[in-house]
Protein backbone atom coordinates (compact mmCIF):
# COMPACT_ATOMS: atom_id res chain seq x y z
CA UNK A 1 61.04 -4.30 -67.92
CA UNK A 2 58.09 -2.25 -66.64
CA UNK A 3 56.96 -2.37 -63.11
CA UNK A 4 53.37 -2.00 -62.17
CA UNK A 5 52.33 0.63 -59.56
CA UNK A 6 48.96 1.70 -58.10
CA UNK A 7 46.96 4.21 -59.83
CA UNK A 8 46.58 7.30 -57.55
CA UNK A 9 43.31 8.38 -56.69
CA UNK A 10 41.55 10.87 -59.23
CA UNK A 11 40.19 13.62 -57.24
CA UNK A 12 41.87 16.98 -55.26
CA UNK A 13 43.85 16.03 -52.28
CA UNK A 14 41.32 18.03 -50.12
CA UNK A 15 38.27 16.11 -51.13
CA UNK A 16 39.89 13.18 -50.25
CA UNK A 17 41.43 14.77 -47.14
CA UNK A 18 37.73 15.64 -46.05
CA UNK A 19 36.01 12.29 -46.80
CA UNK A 20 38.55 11.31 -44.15
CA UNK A 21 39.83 8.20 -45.64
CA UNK A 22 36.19 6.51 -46.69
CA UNK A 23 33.30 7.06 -47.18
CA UNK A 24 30.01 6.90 -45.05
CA UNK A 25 32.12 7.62 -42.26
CA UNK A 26 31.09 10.16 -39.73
CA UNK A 27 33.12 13.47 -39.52
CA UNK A 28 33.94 13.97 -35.76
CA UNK A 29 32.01 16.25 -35.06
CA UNK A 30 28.95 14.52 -36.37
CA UNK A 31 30.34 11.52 -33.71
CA UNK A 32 30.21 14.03 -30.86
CA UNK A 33 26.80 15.41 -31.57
CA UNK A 34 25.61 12.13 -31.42
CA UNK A 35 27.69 11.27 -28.82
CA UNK A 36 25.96 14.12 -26.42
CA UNK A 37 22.45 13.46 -27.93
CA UNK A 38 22.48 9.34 -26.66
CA UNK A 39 22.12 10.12 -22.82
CA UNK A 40 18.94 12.11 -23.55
CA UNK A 41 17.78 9.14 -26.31
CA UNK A 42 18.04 6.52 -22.79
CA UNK A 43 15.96 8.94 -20.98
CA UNK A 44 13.07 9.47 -23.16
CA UNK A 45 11.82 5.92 -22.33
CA UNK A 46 11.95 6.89 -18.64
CA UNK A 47 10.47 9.89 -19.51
CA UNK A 48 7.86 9.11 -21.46
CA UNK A 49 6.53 6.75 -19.25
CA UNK A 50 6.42 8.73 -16.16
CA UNK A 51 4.57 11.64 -17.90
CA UNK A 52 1.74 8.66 -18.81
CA UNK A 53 1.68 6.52 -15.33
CA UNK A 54 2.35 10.12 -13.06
CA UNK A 55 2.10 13.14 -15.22
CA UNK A 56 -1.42 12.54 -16.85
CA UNK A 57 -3.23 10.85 -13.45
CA UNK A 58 -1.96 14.52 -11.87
CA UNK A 59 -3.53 16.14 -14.24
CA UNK A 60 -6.53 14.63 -13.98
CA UNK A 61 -6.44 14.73 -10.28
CA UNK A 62 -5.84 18.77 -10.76
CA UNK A 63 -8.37 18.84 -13.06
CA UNK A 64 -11.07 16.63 -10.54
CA UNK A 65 -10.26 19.01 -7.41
CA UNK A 66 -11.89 22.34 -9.56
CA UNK A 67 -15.27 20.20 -9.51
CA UNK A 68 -18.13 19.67 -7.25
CA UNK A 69 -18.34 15.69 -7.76
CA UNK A 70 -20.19 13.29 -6.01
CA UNK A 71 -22.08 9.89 -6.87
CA UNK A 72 -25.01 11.77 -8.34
CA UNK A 73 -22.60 13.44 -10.62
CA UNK A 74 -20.62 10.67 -11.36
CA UNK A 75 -23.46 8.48 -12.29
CA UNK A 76 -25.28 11.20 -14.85
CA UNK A 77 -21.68 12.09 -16.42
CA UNK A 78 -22.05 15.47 -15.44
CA UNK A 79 -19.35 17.45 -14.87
CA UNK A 80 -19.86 20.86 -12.55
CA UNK A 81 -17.09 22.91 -12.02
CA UNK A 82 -17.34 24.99 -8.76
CA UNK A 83 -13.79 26.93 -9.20
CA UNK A 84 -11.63 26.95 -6.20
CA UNK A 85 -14.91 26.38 -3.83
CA UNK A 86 -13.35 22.84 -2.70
CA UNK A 87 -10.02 24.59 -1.98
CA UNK A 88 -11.57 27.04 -0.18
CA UNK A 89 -13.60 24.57 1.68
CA UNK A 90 -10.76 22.91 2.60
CA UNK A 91 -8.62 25.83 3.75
CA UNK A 92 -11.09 27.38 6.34
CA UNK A 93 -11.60 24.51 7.77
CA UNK A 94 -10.00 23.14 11.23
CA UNK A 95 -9.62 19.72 10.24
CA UNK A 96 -7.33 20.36 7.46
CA UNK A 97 -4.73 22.18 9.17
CA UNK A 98 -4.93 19.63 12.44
CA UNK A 99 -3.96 16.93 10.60
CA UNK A 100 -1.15 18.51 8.30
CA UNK A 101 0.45 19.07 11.66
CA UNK A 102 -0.29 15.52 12.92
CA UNK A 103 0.92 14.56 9.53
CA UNK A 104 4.49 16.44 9.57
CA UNK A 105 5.07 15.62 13.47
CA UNK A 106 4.36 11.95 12.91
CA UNK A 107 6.67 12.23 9.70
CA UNK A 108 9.57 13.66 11.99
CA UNK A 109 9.36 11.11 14.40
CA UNK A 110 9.47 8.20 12.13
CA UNK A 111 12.10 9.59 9.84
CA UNK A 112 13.91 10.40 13.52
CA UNK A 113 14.13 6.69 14.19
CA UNK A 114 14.75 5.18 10.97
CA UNK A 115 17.69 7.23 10.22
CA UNK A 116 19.08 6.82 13.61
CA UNK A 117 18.52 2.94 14.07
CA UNK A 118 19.32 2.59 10.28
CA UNK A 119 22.44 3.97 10.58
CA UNK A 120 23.12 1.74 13.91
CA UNK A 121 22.12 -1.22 12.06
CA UNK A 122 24.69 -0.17 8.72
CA UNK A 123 27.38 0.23 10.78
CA UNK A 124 26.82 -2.95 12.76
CA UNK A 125 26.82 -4.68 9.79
CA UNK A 126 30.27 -3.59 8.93
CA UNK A 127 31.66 -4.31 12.38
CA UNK A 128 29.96 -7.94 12.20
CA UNK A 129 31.88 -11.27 10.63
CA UNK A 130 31.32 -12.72 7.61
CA UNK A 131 28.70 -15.29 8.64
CA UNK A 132 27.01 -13.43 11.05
CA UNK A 133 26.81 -10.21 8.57
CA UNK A 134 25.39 -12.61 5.74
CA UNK A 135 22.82 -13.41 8.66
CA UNK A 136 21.27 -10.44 9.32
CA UNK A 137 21.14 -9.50 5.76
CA UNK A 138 18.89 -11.71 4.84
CA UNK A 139 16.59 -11.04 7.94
CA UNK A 140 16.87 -7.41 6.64
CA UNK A 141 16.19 -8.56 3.38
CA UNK A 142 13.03 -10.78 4.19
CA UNK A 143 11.81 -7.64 5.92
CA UNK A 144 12.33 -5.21 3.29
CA UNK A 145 10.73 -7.11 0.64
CA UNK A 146 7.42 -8.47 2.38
CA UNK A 147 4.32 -6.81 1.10
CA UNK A 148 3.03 -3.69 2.87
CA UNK A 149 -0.49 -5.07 3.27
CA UNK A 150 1.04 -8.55 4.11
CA UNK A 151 2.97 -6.47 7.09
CA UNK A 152 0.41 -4.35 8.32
CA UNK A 153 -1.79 -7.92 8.40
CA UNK A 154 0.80 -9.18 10.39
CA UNK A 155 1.11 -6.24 12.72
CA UNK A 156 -2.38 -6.97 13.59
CA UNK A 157 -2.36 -10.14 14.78
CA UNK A 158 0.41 -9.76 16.49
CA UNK A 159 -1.19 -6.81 18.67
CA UNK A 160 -4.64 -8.16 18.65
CA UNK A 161 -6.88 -7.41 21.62
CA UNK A 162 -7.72 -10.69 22.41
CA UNK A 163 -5.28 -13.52 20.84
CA UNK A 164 -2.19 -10.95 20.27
CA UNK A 165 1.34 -12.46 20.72
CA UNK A 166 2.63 -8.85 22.23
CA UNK A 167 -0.65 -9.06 24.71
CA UNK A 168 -0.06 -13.00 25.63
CA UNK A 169 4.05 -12.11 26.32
CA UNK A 170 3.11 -8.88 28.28
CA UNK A 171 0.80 -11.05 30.45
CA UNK A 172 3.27 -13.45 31.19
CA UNK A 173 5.85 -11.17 32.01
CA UNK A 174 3.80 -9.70 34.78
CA UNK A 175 1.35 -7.13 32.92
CA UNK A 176 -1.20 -8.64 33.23
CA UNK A 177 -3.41 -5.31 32.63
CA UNK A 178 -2.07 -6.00 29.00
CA UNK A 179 -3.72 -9.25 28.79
CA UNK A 180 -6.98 -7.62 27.03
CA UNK A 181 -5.47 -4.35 25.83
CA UNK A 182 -6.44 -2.72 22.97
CA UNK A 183 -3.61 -1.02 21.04
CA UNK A 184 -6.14 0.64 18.70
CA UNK A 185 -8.93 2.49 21.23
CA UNK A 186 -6.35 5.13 21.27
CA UNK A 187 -4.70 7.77 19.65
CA UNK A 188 -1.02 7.28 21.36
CA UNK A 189 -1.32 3.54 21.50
CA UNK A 190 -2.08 3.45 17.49
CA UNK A 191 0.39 5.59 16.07
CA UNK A 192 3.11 3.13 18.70
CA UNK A 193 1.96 0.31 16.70
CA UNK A 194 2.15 2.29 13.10
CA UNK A 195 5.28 3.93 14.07
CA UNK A 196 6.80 0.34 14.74
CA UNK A 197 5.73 -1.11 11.34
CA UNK A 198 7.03 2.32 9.41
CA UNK A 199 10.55 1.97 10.91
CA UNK A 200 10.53 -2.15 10.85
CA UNK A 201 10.26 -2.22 7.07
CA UNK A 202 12.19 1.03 6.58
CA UNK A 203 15.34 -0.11 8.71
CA UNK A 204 16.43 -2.17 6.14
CA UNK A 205 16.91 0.53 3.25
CA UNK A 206 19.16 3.06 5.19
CA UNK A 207 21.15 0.22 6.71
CA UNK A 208 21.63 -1.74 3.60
CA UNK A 209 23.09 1.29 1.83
CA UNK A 210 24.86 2.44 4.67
CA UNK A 211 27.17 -0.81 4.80
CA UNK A 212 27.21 -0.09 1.11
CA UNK A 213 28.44 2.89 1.22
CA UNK A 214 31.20 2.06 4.26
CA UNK A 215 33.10 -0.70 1.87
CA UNK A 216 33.74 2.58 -0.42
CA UNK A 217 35.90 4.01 2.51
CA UNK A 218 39.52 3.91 2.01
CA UNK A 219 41.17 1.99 4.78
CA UNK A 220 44.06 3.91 4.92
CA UNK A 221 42.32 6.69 6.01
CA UNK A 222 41.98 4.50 9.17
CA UNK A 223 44.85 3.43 9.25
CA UNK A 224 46.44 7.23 9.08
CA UNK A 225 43.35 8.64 11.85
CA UNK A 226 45.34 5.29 13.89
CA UNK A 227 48.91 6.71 13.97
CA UNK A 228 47.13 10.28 14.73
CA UNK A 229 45.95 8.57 17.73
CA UNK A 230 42.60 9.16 16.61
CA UNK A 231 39.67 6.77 18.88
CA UNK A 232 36.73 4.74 17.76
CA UNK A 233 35.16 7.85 18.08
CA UNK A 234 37.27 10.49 16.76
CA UNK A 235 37.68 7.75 13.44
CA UNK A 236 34.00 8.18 13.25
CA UNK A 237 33.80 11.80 13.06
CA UNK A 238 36.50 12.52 10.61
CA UNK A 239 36.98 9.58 8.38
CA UNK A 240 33.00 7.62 8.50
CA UNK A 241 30.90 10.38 8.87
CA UNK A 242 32.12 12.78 5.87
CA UNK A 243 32.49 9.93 3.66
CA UNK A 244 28.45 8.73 4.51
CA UNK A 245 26.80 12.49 4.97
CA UNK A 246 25.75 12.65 1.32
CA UNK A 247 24.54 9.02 1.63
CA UNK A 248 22.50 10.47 4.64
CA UNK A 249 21.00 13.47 3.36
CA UNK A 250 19.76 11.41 0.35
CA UNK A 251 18.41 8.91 2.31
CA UNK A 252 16.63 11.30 4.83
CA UNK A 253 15.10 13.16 1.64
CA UNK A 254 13.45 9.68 0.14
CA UNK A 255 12.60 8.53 4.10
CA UNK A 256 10.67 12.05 4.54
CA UNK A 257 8.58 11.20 1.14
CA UNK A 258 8.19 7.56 1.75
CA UNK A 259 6.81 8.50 5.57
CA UNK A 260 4.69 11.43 4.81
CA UNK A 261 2.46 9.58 2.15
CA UNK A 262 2.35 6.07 4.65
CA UNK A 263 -1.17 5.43 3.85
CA UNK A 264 -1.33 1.88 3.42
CA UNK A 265 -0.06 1.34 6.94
CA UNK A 266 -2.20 3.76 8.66
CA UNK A 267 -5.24 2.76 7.03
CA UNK A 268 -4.60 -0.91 7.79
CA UNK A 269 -4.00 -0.64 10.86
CA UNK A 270 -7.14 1.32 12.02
CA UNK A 271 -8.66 3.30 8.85
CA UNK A 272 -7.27 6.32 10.85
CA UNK A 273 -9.40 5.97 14.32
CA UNK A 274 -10.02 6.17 16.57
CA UNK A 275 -12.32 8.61 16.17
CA UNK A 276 -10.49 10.03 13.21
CA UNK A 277 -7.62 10.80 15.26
CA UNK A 278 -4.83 9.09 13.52
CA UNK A 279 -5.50 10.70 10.18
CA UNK A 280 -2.38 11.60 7.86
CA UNK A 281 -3.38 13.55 5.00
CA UNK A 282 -3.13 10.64 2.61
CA UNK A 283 -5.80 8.91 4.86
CA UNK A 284 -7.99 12.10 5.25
CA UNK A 285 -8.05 12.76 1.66
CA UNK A 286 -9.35 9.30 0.72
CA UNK A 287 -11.97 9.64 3.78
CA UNK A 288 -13.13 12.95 2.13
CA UNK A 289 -12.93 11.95 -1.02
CA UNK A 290 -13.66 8.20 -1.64
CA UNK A 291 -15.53 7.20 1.88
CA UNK A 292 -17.73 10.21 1.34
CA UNK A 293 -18.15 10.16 -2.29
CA UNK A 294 -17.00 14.00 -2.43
CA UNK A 295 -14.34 13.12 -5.19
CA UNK A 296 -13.60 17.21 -6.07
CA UNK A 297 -12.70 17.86 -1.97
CA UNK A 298 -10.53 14.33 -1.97
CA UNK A 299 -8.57 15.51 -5.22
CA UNK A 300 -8.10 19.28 -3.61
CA UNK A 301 -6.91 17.83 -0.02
CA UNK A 302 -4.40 15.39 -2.40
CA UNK A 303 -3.09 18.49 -4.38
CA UNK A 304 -2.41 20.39 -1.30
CA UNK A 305 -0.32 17.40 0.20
CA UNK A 306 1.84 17.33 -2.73
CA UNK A 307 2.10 20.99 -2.35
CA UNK A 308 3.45 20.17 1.23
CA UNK A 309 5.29 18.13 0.89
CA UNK A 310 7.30 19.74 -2.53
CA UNK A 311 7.27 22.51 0.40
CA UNK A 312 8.82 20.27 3.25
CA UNK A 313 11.40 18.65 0.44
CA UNK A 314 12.12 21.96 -0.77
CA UNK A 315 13.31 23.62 2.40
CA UNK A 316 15.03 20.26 3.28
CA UNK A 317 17.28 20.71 0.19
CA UNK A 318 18.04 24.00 0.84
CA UNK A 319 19.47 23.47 4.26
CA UNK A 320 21.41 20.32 2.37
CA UNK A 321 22.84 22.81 0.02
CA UNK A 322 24.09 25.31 2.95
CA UNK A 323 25.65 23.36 4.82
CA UNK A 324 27.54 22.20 1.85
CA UNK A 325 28.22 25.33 0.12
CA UNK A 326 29.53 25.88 4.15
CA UNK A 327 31.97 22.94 4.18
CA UNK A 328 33.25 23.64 1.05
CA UNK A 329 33.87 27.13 2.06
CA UNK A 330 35.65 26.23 5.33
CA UNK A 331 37.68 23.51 3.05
């Protein structure tokens, strides 16, 4: 009787031992070069298109602020470069530095506020109840997604001069000074009504995330800071606040961008008046540039504020990274 068995593979037992059982399969480390190559391959998209919608309008913008260009220019396709004249120009002037310091107090006010009443607002929310939390999240929700210029039109009426809601309440709670007020024929007065709509719609961000980032809080760290004897207080400082101060310095880094280049609001409001004296340097760079059709001066004021503020961002991060290079240290 004969018995049938398989017919071993022809071949050396290494070449078979190296095609790892089958062809067309990937050795491994084929699998982890391709492996470290995908996180780069989902970027590129990203990439690519922030070098076209940011990258390439920069450019051009760095490009525009080494020329003298104005209507005449513009119309005749003429292009007259002028070197660093409009920089210059710019530099030695008073107006320039006055409001880049009008600019970075009004930023530190705003950012001031948001962060503190944000971070109220977050922690309320994980204090509240169910309903009542589900409440004011969608108030904070309605807020944070209504259109800037739909806000800043809504800002107006409500501190209108003549038919204002904040002017008709004022008057009938006794001011009645305030019945005909104008909250735009002054400096103070407009940057009250800007600062209100910056931290209004910002609110909503930092306290959103903070409650986000509470529910990531063990509770038996509570629970232990408890049987220490630790307060409401004391729980605060050593459980809340470590776990939320990277959650804070990220959120003050985006909330010092997001204020500092606040045009839409300020221009809304008041175009930057009175008198020019409410002028950010977003607003003052499209006065120079685009309100008096000197496009080279309004594309060298907008390169220095991103100079600025990569200089204000910059130092911010660097304090950031002390203190944490500190508190790990001192763990």
């Amino acid at each position: 009787m004969t018995v049938q068995t398989e017919r071993p593979p022809s071949g050396p037992a290494d070449v078979r031992r190296a095609d790892g059982g089958g062809a067309g399969r990937p050795t491994p480390r084929a699998a982890s070069r391709a492996g470290a190559l995908a996180p780069y391959l989902l970027l590129l998209p990203a990439c690519a298109a922030t070098v076209l919608l940011l990258g390439w309008p920069l450019l051009k913008d760095v490009l525009l602020s080494f020329q003298n260009l104005n209507m005449a220019q513009l119309i005749q396709h003429v292009t007259e470069w002028n070197g660093i004249d409009n920089y210059k120009e710019v530099l030695t002037g008073e107006d320039f530095w006055r409001v880049t310091l009008r600019s970075i107090l009004f930023t530190a006010v705003n950012v001031v506020l948001i962060m503190v009443l944000g971070t109220l607002v977050g922690l309320l929310l994980a204090r509240l109840g169910q309903r009542m939390r589900l409440t004011l999240l969608l108030g904070l929700v309605l807020a944070w997604a209504m259109p800037v210029v739909a806000a800043s039109t809504v800002y107006q009426w409500l501190f209108a001069q003549r038919f204002g809601v904040v002017n008709w309440v004022l008057d009938k709670l006794g001011w009645h000074s305030m019945a005909d007020y104008s909250w735009t024929s002054s400096q103070m007065s407009t940057f009250f009504v800007v600062t209100l709509l910056i931290v209004w719609m910002s609110i909503p961000f930092v306290a959103i995330n903070l409650y986000a980032a509470t529910t990531t809080i063990p509770g038996e760290l509570y629970e232990a800071a408890a049987l220490d004897g630790a307060g409401t207080w004391k729980s605060f400082t050593t459980v809340t606040l470590p776990f939320l101060r990277p959650f804070l310095y990220a959120t003050t880094f985006l909330e010092i961008i997001w204020v500092f280049k606040a045009f839409v609001q300020v221009f809304t409001i008041n175009g930057g008046g009175p008198d020019r004296l409410t002028e950010i340097l977003p607003v003052y760079a499209y006065i120079e540039g685009v309100g008096n059709q000197h496009y080279g001066m309004g594309a060298a004021i907008a390169v220095l504020t991103i100079l600025i503020l990569l200089g204000l961002t910059a130092y911010y991060l660097r304090i950031v990274l002390k203190q944490e290079n500190e508190e790990e240290a001192a763990l």
